[in-house]
Protein backbone atom coordinates (compact mmCIF):
# COMPACT_ATOMS: atom_id res chain seq x y z
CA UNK A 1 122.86 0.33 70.64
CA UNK A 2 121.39 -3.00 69.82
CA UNK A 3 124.62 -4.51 68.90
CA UNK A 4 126.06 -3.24 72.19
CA UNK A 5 123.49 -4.61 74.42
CA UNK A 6 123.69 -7.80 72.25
CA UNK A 7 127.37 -8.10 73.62
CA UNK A 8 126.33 -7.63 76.76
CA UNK A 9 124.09 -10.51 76.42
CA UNK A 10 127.30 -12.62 75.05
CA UNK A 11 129.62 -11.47 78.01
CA UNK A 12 126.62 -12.52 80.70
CA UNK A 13 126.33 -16.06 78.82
CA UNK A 14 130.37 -16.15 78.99
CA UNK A 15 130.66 -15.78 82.84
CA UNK A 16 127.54 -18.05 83.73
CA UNK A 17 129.29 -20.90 82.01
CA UNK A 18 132.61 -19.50 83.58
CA UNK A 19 130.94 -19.80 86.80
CA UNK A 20 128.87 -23.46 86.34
CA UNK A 21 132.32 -24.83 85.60
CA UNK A 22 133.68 -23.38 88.64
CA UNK A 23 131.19 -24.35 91.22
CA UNK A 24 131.22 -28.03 89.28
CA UNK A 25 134.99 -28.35 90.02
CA UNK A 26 134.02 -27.33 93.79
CA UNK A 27 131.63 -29.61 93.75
CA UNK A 28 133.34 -32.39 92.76
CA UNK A 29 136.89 -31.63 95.25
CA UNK A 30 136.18 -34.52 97.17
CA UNK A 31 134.97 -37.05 93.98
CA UNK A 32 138.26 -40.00 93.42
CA UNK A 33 140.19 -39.46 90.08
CA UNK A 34 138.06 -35.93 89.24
CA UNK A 35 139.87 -33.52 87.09
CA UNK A 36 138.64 -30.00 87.26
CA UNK A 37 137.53 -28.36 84.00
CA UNK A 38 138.39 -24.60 82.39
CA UNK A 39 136.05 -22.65 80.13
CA UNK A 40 137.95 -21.21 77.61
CA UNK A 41 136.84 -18.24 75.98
CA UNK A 42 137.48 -16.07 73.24
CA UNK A 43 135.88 -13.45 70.91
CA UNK A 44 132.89 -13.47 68.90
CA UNK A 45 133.38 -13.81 64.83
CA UNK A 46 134.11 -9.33 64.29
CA UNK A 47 132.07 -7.39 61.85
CA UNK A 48 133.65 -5.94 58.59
CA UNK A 49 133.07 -2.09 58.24
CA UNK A 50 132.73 -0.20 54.73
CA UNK A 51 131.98 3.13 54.39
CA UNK A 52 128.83 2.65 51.93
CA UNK A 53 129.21 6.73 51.07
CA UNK A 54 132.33 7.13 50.10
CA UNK A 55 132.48 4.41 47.65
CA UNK A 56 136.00 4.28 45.96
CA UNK A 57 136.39 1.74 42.60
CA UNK A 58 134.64 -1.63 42.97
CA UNK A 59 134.29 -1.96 46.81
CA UNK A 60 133.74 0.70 49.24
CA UNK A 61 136.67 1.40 51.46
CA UNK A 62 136.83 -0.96 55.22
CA UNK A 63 136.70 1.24 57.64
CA UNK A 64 137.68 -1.34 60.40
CA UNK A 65 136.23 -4.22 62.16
CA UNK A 66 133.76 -4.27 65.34
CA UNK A 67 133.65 -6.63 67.86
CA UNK A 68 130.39 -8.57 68.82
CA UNK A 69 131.07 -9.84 72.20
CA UNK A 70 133.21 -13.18 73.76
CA UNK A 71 131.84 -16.70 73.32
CA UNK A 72 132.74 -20.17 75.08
CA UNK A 73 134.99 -21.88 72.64
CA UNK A 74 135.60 -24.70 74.76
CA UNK A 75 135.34 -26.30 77.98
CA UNK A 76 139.13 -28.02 78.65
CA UNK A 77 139.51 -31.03 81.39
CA UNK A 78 142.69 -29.95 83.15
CA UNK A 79 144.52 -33.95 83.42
CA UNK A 80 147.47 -33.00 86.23
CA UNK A 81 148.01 -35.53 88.39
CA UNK A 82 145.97 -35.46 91.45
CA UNK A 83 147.76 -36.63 95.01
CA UNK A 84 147.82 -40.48 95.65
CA UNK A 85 146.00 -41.49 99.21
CA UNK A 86 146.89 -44.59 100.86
CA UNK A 87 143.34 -46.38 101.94
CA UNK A 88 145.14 -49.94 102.96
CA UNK A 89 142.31 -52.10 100.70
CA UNK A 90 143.62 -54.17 98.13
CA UNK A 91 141.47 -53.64 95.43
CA UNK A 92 141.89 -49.69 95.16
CA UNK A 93 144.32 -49.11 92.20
CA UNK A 94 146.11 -45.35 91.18
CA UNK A 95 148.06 -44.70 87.97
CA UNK A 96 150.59 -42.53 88.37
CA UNK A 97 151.51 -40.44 85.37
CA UNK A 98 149.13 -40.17 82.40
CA UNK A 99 146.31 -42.89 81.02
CA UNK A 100 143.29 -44.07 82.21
CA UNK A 101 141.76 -48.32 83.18
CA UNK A 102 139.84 -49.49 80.44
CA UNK A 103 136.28 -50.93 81.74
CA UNK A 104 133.08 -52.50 79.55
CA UNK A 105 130.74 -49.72 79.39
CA UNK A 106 127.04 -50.56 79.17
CA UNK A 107 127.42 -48.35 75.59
CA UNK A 108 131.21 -50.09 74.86
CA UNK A 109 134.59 -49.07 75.96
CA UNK A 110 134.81 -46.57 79.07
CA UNK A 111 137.80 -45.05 80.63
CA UNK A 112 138.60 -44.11 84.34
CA UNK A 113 140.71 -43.03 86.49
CA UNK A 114 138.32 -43.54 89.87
CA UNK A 115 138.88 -47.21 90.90
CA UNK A 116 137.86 -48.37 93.47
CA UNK A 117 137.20 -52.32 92.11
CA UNK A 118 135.81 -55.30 93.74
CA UNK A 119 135.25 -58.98 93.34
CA UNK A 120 131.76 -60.14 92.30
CA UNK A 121 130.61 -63.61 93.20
CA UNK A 122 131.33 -65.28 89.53
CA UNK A 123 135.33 -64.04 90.23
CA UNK A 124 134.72 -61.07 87.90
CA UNK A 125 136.96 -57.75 88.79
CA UNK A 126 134.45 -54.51 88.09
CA UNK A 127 134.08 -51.34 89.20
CA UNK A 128 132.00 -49.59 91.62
CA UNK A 129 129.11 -49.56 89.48
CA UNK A 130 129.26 -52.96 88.09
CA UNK A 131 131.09 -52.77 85.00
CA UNK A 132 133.93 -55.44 84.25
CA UNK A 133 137.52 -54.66 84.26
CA UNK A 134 139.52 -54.96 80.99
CA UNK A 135 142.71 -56.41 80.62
CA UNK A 136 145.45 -57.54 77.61
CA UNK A 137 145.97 -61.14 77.65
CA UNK A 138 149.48 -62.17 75.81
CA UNK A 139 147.99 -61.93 72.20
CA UNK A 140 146.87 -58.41 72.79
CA UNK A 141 143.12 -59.41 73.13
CA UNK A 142 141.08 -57.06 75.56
CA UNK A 143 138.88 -59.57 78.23
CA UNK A 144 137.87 -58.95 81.62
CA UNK A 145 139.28 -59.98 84.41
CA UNK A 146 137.87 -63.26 85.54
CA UNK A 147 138.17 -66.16 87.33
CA UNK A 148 139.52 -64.17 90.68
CA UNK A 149 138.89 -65.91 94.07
CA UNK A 150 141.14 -63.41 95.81
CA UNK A 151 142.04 -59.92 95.35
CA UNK A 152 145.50 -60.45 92.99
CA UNK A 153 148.77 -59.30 93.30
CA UNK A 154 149.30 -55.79 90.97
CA UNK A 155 152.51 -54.80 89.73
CA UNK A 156 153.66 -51.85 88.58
CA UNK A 157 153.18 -51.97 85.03
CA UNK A 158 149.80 -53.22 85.31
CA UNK A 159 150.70 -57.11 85.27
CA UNK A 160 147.94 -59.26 86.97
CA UNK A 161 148.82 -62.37 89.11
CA UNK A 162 146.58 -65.09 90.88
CA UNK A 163 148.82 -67.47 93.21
CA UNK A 164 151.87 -66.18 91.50
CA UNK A 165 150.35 -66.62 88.05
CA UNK A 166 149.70 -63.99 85.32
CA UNK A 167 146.56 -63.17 84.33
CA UNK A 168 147.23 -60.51 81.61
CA UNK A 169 148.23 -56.85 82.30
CA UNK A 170 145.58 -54.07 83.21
CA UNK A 171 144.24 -52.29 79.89
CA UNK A 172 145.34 -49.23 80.65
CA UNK A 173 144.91 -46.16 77.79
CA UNK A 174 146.87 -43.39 76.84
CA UNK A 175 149.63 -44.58 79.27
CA UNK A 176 152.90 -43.11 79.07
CA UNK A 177 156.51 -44.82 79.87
CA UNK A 178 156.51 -43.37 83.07
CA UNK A 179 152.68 -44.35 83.92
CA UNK A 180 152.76 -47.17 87.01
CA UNK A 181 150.15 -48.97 88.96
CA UNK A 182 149.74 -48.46 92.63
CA UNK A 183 147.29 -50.79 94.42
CA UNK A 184 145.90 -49.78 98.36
CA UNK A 185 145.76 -46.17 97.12
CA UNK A 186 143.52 -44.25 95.10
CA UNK A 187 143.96 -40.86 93.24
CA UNK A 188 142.34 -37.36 94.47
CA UNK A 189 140.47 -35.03 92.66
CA UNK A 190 143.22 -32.06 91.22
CA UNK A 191 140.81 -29.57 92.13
CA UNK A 192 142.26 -26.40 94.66
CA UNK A 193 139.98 -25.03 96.42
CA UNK A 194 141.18 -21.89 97.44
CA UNK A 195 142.23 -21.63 93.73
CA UNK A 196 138.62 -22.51 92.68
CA UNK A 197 136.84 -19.88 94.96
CA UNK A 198 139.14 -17.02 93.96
CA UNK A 199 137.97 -17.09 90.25
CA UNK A 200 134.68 -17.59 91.38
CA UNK A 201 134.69 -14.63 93.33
């Protein structure tokens, strides 16, 4: 009896993580470069029978196992590609196929894909929230962007140029061969609603 309601308990625990991922991916339909999450579950370590009567040589004989319940193994970001959206302003860059930008994190290295950059006043390319965008100068050396007066000319592998110039090419991580740069656009979230709602219901 106690075991059984014990389950129970593990089951309830199961489908209120089930359902906080769920209404965070809803949440989050409308956030650039989101990918929705799944909670991946699976069952709880089983329970090795003997009968303790009917002992037989060394060991009693297994009667079987018993299960204890499900558990949360993992929560899984799903990384499809979510739609490009044209927005017309220069400094919104998209990757197209897999990786992510490479920005200096207050704690180190941090990787995007929700870029939406800008121009500060010392020529420095950061993100939304401040933080400077990396790129790979010729030697391989990670730096930010600097010395910008202009928004600069992207192209589709990531190269940076300034009045024709290059700067160095986007640090871009985990990027594939097919992976490409698109600048006046900016990726959606991958997150279906209707697709959402129906496993929350």
């Amino acid at each position: 009896m106690i075991r059984g309601v014990e389950a129970s308990r593990r089951g309830m625990a199961v489908e209120q993580t089930r359902t906080d991922v769920l209404a965070n991916n809803v949440a989050n339909m409308n956030t650039t470069g989101f990918k929705r999450s799944v909670a991946v579950s699976g069952e709880f370590q089983q329970m090795l029978l003997r009968r303790l009567d009917d002992q037989v040589g060394q060991e009693p004989p297994v009667v079987g196992t018993l299960g204890n319940g499900a558990v949360v193994q993992e929560v899984v970001p799903d990384l499809r590609q979510g739609i490009l959206v044209e927005t017309g302003r220069e400094l919104d860059f998209a990757l197209e196929g897999p990786g992510e930008f490479v920005v200096q994190g207050p704690a180190g290295l941090a990787y995007t894909r929700n870029r939406a950059f800008r121009i500060t006043g010392e020529g420095v390319l950061v993100t939304a929230e401040g933080y400077p965008v990396l790129m790979r100068t010729a030697g391989g050396e990670l730096t930010p962007v600097t010395g910008l007066t202009a928004p600069p000319a992207v192209e589709p592998d990531g190269m940076l140029l300034a009045g024709g110039q290059p700067l160095g090419r986007l640090a871009i991580e985990n990027a594939g061969p097919e992976t490409r740069v698109h600048t006046r656009m900016l990726e959606a979230s991958n997150v279906e609603l209707a697709k959402e709602m129906t496993d929350l219901i």
